[in-house]
Structures are given as C-alpha cells and as structure tokens.
C-alpha atoms as a PDB file:
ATOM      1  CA  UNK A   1       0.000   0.000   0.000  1.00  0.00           C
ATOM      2  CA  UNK A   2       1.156   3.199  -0.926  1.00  0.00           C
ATOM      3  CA  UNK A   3       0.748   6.581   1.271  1.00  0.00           C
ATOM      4  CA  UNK A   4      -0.727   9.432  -0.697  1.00  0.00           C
ATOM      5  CA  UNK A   5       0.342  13.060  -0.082  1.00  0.00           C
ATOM      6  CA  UNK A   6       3.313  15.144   1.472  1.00  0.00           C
ATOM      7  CA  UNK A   7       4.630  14.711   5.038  1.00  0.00           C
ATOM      8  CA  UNK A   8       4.188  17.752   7.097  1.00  0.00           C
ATOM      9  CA  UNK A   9       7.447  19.748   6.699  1.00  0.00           C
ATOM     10  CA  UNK A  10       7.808  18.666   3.181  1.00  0.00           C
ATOM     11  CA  UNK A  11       9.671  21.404   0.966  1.00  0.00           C
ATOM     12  CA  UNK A  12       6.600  19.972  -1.825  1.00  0.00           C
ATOM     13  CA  UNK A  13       3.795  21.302   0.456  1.00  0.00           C
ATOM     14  CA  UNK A  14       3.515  25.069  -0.375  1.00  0.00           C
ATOM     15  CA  UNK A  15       4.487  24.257  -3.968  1.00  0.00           C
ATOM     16  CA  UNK A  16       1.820  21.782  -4.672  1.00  0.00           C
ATOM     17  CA  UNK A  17      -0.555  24.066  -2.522  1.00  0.00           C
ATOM     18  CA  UNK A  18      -0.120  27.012  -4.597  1.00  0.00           C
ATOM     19  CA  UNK A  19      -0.454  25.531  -7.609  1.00  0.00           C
ATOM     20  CA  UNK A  20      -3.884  23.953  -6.596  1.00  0.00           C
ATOM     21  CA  UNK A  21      -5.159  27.237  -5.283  1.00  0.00           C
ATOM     22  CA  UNK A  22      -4.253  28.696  -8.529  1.00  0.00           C
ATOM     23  CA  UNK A  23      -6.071  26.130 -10.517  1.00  0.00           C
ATOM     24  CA  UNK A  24      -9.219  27.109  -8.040  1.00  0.00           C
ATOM     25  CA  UNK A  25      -8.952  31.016  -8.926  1.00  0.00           C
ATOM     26  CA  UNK A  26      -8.154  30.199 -12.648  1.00  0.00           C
ATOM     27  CA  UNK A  27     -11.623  27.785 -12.688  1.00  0.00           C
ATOM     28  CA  UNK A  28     -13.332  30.446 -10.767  1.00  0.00           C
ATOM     29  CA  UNK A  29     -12.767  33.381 -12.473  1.00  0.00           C
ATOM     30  CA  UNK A  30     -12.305  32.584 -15.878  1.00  0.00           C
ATOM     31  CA  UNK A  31     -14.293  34.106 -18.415  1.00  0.00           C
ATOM     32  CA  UNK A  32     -15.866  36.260 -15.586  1.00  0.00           C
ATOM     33  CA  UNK A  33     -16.191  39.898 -15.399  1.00  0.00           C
ATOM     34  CA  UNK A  34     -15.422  40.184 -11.684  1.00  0.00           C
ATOM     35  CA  UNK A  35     -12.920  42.328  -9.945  1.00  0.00           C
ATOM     36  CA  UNK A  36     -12.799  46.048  -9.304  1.00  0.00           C
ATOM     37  CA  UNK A  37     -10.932  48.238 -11.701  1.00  0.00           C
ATOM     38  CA  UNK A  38      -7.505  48.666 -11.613  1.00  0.00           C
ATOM     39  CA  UNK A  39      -5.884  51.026 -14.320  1.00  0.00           C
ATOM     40  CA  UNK A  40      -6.322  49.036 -17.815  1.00  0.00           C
ATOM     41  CA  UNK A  41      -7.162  45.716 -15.950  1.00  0.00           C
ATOM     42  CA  UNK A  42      -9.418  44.404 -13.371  1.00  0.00           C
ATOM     43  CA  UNK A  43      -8.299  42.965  -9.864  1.00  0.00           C
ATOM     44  CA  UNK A  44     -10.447  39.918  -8.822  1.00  0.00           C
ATOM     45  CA  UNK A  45      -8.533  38.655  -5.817  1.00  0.00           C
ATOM     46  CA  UNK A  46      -5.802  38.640  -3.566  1.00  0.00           C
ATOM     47  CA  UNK A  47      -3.808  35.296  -2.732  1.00  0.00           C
ATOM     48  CA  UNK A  48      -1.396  34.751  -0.168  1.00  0.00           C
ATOM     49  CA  UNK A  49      -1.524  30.761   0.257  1.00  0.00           C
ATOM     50  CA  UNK A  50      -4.823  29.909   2.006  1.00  0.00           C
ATOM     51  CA  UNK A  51      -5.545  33.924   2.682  1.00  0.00           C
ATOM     52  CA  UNK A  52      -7.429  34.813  -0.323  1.00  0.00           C
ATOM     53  CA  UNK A  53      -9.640  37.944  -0.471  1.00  0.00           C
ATOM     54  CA  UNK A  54     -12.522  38.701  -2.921  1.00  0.00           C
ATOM     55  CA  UNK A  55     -12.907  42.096  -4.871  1.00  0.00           C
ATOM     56  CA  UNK A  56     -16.249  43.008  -6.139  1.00  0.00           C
ATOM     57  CA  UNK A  57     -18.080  46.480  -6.899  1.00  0.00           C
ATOM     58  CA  UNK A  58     -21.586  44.456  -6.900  1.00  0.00           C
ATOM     59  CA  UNK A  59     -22.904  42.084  -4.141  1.00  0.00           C
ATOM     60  CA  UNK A  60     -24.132  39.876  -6.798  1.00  0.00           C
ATOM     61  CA  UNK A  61     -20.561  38.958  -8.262  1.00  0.00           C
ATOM     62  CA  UNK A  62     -19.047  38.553  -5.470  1.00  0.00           C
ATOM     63  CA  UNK A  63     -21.548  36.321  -4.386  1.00  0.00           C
ATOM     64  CA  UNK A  64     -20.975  34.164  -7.474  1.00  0.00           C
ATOM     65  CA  UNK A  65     -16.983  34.403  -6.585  1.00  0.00           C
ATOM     66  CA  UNK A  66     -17.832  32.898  -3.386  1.00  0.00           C
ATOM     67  CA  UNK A  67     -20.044  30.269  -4.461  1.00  0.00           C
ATOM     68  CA  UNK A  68     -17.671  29.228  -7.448  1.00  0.00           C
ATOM     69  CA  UNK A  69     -14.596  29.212  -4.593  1.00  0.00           C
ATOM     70  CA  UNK A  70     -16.276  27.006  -2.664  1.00  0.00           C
ATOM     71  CA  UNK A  71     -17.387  24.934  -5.072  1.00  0.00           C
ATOM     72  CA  UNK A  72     -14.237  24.553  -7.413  1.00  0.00           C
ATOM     73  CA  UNK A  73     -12.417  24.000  -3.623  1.00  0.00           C
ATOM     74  CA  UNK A  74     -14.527  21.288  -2.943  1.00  0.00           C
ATOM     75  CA  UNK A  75     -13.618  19.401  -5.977  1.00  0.00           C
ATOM     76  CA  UNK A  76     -10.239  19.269  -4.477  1.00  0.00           C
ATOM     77  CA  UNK A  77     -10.711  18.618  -0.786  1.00  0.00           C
ATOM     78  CA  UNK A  78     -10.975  22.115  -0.045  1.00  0.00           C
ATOM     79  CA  UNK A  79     -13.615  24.612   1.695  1.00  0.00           C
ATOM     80  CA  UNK A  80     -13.940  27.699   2.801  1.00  0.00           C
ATOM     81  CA  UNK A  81     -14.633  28.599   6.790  1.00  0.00           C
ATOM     82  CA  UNK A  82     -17.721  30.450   7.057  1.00  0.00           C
ATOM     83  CA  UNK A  83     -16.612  31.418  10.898  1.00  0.00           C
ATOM     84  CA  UNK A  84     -13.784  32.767   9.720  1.00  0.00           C
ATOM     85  CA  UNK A  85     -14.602  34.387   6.578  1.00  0.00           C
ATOM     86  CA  UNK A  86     -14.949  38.118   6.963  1.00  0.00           C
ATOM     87  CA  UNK A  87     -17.072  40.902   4.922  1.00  0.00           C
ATOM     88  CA  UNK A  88     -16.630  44.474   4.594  1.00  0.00           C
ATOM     89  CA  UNK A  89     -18.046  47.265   2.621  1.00  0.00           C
ATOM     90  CA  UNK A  90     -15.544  50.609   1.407  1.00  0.00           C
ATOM     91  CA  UNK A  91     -17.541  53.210   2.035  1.00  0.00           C
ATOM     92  CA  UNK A  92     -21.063  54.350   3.118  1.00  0.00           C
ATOM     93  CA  UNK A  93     -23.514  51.593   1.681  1.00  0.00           C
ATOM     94  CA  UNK A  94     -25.784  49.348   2.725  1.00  0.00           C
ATOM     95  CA  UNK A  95     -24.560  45.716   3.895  1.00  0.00           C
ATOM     96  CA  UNK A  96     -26.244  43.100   2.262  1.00  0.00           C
ATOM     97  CA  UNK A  97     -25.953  39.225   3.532  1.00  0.00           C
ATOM     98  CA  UNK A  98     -23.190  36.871   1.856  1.00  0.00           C
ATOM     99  CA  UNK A  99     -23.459  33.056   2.665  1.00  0.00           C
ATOM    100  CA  UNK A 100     -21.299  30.352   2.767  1.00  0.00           C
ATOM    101  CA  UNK A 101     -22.302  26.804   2.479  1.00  0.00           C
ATOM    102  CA  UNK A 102     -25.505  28.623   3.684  1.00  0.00           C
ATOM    103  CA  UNK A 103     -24.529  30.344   6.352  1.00  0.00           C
ATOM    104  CA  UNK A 104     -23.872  34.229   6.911  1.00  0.00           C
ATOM    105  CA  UNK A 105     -20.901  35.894   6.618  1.00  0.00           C
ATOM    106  CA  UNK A 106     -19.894  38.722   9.223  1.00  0.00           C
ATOM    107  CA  UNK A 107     -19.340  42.029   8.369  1.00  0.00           C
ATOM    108  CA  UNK A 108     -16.936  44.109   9.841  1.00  0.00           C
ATOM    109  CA  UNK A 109     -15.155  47.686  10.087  1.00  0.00           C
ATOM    110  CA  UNK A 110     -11.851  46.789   9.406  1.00  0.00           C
ATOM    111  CA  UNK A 111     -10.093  43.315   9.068  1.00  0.00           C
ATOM    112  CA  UNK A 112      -6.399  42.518   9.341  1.00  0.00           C
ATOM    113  CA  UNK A 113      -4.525  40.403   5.858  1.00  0.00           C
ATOM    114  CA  UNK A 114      -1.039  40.137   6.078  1.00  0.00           C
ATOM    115  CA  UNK A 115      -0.091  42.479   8.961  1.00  0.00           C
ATOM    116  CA  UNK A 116      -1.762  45.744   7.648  1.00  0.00           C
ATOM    117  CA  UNK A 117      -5.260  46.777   8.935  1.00  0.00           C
ATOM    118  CA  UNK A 118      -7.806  47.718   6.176  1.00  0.00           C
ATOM    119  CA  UNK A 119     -10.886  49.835   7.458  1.00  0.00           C
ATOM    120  CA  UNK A 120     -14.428  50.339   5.395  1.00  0.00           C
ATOM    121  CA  UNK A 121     -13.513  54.355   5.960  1.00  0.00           C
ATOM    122  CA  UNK A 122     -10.516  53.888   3.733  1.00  0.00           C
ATOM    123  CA  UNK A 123      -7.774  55.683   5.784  1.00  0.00           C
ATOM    124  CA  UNK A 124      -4.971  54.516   7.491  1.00  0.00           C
ATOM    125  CA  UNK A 125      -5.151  55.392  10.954  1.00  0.00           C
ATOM    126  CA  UNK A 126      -6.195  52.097  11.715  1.00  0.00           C
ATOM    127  CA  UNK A 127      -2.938  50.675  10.340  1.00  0.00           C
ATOM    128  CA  UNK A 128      -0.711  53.306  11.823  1.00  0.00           C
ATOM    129  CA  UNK A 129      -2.103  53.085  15.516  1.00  0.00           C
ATOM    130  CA  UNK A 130      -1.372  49.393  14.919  1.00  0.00           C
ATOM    131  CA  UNK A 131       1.686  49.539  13.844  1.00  0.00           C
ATOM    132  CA  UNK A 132       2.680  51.755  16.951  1.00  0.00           C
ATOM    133  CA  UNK A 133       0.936  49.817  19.394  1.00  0.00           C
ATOM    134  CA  UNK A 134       3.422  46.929  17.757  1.00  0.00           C
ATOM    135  CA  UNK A 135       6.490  49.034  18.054  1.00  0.00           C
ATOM    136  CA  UNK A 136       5.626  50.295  21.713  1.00  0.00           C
ATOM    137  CA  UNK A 137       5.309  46.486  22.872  1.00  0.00           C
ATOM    138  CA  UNK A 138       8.758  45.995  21.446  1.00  0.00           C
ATOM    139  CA  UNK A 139      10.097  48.970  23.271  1.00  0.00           C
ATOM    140  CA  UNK A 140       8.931  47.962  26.338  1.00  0.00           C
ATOM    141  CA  UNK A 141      10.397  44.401  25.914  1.00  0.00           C
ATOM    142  CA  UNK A 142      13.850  46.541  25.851  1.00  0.00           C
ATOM    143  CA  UNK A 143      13.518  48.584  28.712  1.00  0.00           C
ATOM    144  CA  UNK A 144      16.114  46.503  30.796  1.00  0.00           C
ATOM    145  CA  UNK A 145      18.528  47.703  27.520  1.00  0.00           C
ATOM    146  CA  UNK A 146      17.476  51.355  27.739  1.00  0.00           C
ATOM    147  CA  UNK A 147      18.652  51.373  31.009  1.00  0.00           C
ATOM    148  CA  UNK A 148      21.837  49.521  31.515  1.00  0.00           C
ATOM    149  CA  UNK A 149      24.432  52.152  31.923  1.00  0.00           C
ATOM    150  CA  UNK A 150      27.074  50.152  30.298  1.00  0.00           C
ATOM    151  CA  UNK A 151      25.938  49.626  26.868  1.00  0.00           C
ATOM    152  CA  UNK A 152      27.144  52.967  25.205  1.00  0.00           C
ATOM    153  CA  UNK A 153      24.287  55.768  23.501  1.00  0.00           C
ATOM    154  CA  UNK A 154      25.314  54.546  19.755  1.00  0.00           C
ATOM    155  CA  UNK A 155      24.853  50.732  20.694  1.00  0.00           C
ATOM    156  CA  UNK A 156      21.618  51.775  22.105  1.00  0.00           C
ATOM    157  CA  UNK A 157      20.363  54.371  19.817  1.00  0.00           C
ATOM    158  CA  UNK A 158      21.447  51.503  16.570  1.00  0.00           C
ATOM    159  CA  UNK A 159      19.496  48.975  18.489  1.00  0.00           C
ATOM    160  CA  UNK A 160      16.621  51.248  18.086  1.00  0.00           C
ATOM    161  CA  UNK A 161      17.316  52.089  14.565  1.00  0.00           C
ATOM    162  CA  UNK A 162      17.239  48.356  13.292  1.00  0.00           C
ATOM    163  CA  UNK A 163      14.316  47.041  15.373  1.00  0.00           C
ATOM    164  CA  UNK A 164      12.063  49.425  17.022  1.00  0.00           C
ATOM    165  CA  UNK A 165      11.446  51.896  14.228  1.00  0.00           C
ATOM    166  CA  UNK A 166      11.104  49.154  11.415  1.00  0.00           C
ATOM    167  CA  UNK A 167       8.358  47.471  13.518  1.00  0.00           C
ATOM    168  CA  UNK A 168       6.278  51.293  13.401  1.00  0.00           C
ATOM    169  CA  UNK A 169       6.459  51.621   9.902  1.00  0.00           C
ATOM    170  CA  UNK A 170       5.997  48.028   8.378  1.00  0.00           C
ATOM    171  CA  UNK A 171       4.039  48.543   5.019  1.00  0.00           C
ATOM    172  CA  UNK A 172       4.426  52.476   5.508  1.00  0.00           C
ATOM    173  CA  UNK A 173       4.643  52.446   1.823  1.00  0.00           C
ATOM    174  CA  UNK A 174       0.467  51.965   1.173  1.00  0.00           C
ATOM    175  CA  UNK A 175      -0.132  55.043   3.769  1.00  0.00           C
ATOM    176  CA  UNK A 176      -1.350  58.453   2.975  1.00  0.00           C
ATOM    177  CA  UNK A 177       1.126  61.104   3.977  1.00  0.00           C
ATOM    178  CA  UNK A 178      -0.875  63.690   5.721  1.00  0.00           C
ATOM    179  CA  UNK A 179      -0.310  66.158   9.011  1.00  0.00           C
ATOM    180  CA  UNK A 180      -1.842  63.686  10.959  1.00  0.00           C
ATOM    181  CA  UNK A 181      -0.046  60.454  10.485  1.00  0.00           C
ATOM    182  CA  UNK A 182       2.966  62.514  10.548  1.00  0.00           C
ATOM    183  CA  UNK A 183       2.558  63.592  13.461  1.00  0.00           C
ATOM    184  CA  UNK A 184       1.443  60.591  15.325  1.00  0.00           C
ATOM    185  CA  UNK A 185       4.735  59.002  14.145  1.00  0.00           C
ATOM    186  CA  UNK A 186       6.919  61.825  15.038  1.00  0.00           C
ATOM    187  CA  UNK A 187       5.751  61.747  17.947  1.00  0.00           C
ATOM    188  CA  UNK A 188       6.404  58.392  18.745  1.00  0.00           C
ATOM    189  CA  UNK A 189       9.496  58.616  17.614  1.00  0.00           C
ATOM    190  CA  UNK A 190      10.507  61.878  20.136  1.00  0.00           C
ATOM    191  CA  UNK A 191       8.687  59.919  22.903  1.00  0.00           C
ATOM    192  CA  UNK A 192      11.158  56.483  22.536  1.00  0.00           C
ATOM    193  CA  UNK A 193      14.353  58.928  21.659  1.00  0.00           C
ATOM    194  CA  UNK A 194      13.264  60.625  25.135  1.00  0.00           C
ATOM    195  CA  UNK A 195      13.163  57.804  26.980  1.00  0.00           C
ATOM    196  CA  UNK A 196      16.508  56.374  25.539  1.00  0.00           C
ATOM    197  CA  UNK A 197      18.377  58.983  26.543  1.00  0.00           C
ATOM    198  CA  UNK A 198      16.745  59.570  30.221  1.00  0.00           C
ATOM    199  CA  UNK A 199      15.668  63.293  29.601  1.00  0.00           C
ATOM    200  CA  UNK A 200      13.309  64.439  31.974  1.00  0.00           C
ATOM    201  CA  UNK A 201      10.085  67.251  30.942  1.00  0.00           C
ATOM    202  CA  UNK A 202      12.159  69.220  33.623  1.00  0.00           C
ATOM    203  CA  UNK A 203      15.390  69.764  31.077  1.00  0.00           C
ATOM    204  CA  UNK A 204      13.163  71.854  28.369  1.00  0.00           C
ATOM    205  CA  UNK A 205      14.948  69.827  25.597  1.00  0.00           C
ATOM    206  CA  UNK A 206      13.010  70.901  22.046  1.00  0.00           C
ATOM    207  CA  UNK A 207      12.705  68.585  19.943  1.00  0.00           C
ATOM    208  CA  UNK A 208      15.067  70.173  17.049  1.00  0.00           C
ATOM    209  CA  UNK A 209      18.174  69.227  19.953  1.00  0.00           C
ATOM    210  CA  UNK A 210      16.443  66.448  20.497  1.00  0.00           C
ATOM    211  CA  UNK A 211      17.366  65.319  16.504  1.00  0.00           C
ATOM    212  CA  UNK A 212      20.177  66.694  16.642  1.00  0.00           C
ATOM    213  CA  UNK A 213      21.621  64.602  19.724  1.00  0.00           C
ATOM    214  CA  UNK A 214      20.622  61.637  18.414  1.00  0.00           C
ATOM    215  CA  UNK A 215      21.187  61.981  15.066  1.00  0.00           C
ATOM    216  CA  UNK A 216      17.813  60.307  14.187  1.00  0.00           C
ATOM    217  CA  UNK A 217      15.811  62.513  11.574  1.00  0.00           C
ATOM    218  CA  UNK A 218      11.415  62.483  12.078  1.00  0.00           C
ATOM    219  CA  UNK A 219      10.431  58.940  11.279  1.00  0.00           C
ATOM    220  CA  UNK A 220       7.916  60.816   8.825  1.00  0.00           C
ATOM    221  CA  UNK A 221      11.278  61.993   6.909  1.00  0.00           C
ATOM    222  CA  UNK A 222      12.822  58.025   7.925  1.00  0.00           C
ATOM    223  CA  UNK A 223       9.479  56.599   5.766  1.00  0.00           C
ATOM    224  CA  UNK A 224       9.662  58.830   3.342  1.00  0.00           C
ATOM    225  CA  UNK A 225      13.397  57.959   2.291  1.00  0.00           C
ATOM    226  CA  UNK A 226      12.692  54.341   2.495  1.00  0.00           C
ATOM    227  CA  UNK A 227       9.572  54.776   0.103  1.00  0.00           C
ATOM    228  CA  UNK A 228      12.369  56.600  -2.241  1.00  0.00           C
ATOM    229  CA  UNK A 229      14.875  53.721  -1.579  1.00  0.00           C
ATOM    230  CA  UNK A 230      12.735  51.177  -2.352  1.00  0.00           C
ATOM    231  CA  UNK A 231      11.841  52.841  -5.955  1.00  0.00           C
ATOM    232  CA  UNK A 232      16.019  53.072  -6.419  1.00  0.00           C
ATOM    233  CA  UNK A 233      16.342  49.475  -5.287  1.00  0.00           C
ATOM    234  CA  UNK A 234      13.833  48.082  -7.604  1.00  0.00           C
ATOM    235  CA  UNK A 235      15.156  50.109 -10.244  1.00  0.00           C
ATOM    236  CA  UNK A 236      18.664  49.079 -10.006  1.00  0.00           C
ATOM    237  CA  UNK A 237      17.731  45.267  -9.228  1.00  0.00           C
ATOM    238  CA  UNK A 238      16.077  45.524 -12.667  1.00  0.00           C
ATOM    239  CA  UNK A 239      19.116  47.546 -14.030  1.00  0.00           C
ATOM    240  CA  UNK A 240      21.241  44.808 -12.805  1.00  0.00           C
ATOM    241  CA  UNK A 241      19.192  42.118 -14.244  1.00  0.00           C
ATOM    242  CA  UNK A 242      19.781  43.383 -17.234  1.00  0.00           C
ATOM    243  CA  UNK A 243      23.282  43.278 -17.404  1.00  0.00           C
ATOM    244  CA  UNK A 244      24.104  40.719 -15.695  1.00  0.00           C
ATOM    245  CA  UNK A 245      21.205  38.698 -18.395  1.00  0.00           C
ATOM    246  CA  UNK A 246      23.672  40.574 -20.892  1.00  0.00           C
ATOM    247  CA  UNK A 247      26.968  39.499 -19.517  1.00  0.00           C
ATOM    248  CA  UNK A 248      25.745  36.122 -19.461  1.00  0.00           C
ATOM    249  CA  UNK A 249      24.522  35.992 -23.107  1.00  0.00           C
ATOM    250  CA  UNK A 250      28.435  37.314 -23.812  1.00  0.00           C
ATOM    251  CA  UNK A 251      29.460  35.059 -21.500  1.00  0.00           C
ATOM    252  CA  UNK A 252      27.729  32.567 -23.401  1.00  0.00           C
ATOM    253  CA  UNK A 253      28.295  33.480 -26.918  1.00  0.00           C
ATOM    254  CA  UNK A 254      32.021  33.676 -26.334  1.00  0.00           C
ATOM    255  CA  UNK A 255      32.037  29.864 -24.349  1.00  0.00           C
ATOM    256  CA  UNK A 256      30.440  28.846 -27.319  1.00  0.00           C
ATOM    257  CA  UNK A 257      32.640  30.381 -29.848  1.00  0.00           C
ATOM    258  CA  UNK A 258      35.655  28.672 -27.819  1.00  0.00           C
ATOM    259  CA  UNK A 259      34.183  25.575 -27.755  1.00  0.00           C
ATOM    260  CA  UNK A 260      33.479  25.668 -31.610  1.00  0.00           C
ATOM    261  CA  UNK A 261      37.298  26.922 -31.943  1.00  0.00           C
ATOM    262  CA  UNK A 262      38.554  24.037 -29.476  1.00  0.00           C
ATOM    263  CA  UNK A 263      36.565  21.591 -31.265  1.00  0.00           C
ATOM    264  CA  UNK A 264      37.819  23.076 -34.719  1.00  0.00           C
ATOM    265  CA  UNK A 265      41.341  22.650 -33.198  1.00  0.00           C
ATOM    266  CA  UNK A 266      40.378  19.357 -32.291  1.00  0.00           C
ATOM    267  CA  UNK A 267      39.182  18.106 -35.360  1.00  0.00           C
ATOM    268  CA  UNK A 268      42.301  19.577 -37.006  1.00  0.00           C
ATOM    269  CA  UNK A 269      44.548  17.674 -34.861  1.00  0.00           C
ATOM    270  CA  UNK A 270      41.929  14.544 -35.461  1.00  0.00           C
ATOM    271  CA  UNK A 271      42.902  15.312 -39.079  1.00  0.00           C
ATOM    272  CA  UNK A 272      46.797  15.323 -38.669  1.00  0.00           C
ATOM    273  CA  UNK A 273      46.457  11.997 -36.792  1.00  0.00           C
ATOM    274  CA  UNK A 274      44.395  10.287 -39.079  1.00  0.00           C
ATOM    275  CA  UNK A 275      47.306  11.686 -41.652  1.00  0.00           C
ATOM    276  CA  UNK A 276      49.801  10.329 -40.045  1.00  0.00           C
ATOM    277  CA  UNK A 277      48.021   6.472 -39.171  1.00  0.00           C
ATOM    278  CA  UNK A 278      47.064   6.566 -42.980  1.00  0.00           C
ATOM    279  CA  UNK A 279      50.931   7.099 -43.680  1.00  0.00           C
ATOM    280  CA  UNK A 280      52.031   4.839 -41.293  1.00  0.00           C
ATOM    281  CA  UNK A 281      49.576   2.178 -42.443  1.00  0.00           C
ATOM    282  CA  UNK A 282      50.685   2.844 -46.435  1.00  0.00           C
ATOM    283  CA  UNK A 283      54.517   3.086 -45.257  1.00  0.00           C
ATOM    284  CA  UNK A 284      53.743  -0.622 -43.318  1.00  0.00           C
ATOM    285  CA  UNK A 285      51.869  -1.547 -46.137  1.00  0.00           C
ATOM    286  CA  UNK A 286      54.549  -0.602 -48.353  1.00  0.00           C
ATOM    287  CA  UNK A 287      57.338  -2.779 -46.196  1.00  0.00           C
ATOM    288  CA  UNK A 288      54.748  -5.561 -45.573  1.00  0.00           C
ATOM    289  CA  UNK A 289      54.400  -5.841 -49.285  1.00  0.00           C
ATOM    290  CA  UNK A 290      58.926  -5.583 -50.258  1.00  0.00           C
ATOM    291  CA  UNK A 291      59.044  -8.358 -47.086  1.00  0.00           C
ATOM    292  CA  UNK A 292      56.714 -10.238 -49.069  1.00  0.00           C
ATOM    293  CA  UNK A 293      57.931 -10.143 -52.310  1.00  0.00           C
ATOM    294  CA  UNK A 294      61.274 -10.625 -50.971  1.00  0.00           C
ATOM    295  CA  UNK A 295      59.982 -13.721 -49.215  1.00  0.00           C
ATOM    296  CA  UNK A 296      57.977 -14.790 -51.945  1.00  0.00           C
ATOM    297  CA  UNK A 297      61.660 -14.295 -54.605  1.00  0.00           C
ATOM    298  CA  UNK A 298      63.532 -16.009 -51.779  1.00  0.00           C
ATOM    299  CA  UNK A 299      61.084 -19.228 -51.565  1.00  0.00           C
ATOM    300  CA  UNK A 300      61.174 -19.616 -55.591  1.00  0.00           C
ATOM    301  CA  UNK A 301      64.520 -19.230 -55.957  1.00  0.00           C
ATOM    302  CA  UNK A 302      65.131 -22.229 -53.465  1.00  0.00           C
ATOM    303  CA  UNK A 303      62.225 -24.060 -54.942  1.00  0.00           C
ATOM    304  CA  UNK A 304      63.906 -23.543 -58.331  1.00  0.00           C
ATOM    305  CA  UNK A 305      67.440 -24.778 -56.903  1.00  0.00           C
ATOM    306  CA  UNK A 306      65.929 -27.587 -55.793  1.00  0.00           C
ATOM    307  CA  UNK A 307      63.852 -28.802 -58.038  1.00  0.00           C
ATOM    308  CA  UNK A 308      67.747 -28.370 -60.330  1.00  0.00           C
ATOM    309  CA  UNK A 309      69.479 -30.275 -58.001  1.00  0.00           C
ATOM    310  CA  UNK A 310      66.793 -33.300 -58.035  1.00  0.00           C
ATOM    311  CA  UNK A 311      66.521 -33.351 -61.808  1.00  0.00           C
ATOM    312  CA  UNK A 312      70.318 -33.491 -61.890  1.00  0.00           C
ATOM    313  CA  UNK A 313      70.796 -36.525 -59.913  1.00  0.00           C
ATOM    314  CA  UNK A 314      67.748 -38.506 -61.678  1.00  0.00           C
ATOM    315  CA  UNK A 315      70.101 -37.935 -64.792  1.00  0.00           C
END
C-alpha cells in the first residue's frame, strides 16, 4: 500500500498548494467579469496561500466568486470557513448578507490580511495606531537595555534604529502622507528617543536638539526615504538584471565560440592523426608488401634450386 500526499514539513507542500489554489482562482474566475478596476485591468482577488480575499463592486458577483470558490475548492478537498470568513463594505452603503455553504458571513469595520489593517472608511489610521501599538510592545520588551548604563548611547540608539522603528512603519509604503499620520509618528518617535536617553520634561529639551543629539531625523522623513529607496532598489535590481542577463549571453556566446574553436582545433589535430596512421599504415603496407615479395623471390629461388638439383641426380 502506498501513502498518498506530502509529510508535514515537506519542501513539496507550499508548492503543490499554490499551484492547486491557482487552478481554483483560474476555474473560478475565468471568463468572468469580476474584480474592481484597476488602471487598464481588473483585480479579482488577492492570494497569499490559504488567505485569499474577494474584490467586487456588486454584491451579486461577489456572491458568485464565493459560491464558485467554494465549489471549485470542494472538488479538491478544499472549503472555505464560514466562521472565519470576513465581509466588509468601502464606504457608506448598505450591507447586504453573503453566505457560505448557507450560512452568513460577518461584516466588519476593518479586518487585518497580512499584517496591515484595512478599514471600510478607507484611511490609514487604523494601520498606523497598529503599527505603533506593535512598536511600543517591542520597546517595552527593551527597557532593561534602555537602562543599563554600560551599553554605550550609539549601541543603544542603533538597536533602536534596526528594530524598534522598522516594527512602526511596516508597510508604511500603502499610507497616505498627511499632518496627521505625521505627526502621530513623530511623535512616537521623540517619545522612545526621550526615553533612551533619560531626559526628563524638567530639562526643556526641544525637539530640534532632540534630533540633533541623536542623530535620528522624524520617522515621517525616515518613511519617506525608504519609500524613495525602495523605488532606487527596484530600479537598479532591474538595471542589474539586465546586465548581468547581458553578460551572461556574452558570457555565453564567447564559451560557445571557444568551444566551436577548441573543437575546430580538435578536429584539425583529429585530421593530422588520421594523416599520419594513414601514412604509417601505407609506409607498413609498403614494407609488408617488399618483405613479401622478398619472401615470396627467396622461396622460388630455393624451390627452383631444388627442383635443379633433383633433376640433376635422376640424370
């Protein structure tokens, strides 16, 4: 008897899972108008191995997205969990009941996918208090760090750097830069460097010295740069591609133009040897054939003599 599927732990697993939930999308959505628009195309879904989220503009279609999920999943041992499967309407409209497997789905005011709040109102203070909350936990968690005295400022304030302030802006890049979410990260930000560096409200510290003693810029200005980064990087990783897809192809071309030459050479050489065994076979051929003839003179001559020396004493 053979055993059918993966073990758990099995590189295979998330391979052979994605491709079956993209056969399920692909069945449900082909030849389908769904989606909402998108510049020139339409976005139907969002898939992030069994986190998938339906886009619709009418409760009808994505009503048949959700009955054609479930029903292409079930064809492959899948379903979709109506407890937690989650509704939620952008903007101000009217909710109107989903089911799955005939049961209601909740709506709600804001759901989390992939780390990053989403709320019906659109905006992104949702996300940002979130992400703050986050950072503040792990800022806490290094309070015994904050105040040993000997681990120096720069240890302390690079320690910061690298894990606090990456946890408060996590997917910064989707937010809406306006005086509000500035502020609420700036502050943040002046409240940790504060605390870092023991200042009390009692040493009237502004916050331009504050900067400037730390050498940490707003973490408005911090996302901001990284948004700009990440354009750079993407730009140069597809820069590099390029090249390096270029030096490879010369790379390429000029292995294979060796190889042709070192095979030419090769076959060149090939041809002197085969030269030279065809003139050593015609020069053996040529001394096989005097040894023969020689041979074959010697043996008549002797045949001759004797045949002589018999006739001569029958006489």
């Amino acid at each position: 008897m053979f055993d059918i599927g993966a073990r758990q732990g099995c590189i295979l697993s998330p391979f052979l899972f994605i491709i079956i939930i993209d056969f399920i999308m692909q069945k449900t959505t082909h030849g389908q108008d769904y989606g909402i628009q998108l510049g020139p195309r339409k976005l139907a879904d969002l898939d992030f191995a069994d986190d998938i989220t339906l886009l619709s503009n009418t409760r009808d279609a994505l009503q048949d997205m959700t009955t054609g999920l479930q029903k292409n999943g079930m064809k492959v041992g899948l379903r979709i969990s109506s407890e937690k499967t989650k509704a939620m309407i952008v903007g101000e409209h009217q909710a109107i009941p989903l089911t799955v497997d005939q049961k209601d789905i909740e709506y709600v005011d804001k759901f989390q996918y992939l780390g990053s709040y989403m709320s019906r109102t659109g905006d992104v203070d949702t996300d940002i208090h979130a992400r703050i909350g986050k950072a503040s936990a792990v800022f806490r968690r290094l309070h015994n760090v904050w105040r040993c005295s000997s681990i120096g400022m720069n240890t302390k304030l690079r320690l910061y750097t690298s894990v606090v302030l990456p946890t408060a802006i996590y997917a910064g890049e989707t937010w809406t830069s306006v005086v509000k979410t500035r502020h609420m990260l700036d502050v943040f930000n002046r409240r940790c460097l504060i605390n870092i560096l023991g200042i009390s409200w009692k040493d009237h510290v502004s916050n331009e010295d504050l900067l400037e003693r730390t050498k940490v810029d707003n973490l408005h200005d911090i996302q901001s740069t990284r948004d700009e980064d990440d354009s750079l990087v993407t730009s140069d990783v597809f820069h590099q591609i390029q090249s390096t897809r270029d030096e490879d192809d010369s790379l390429v071309t000029s292995y294979v133009f060796h190889q042709i030459q070192s095979t030419r050479d090769e076959d060149d050489s090939l041809s002197l040897v085969t030269s030279y065994v065809f003139h050593q076979i015609q020069s053996t051929r040529d001394e096989d054939d005097s040894l023969v003839t020689s041979y074959v003179l010697d043996n008549l001559h002797d045949t001759v003599d004797k045949r002589r020396r018999r006739f001569i004493g029958h006489v």
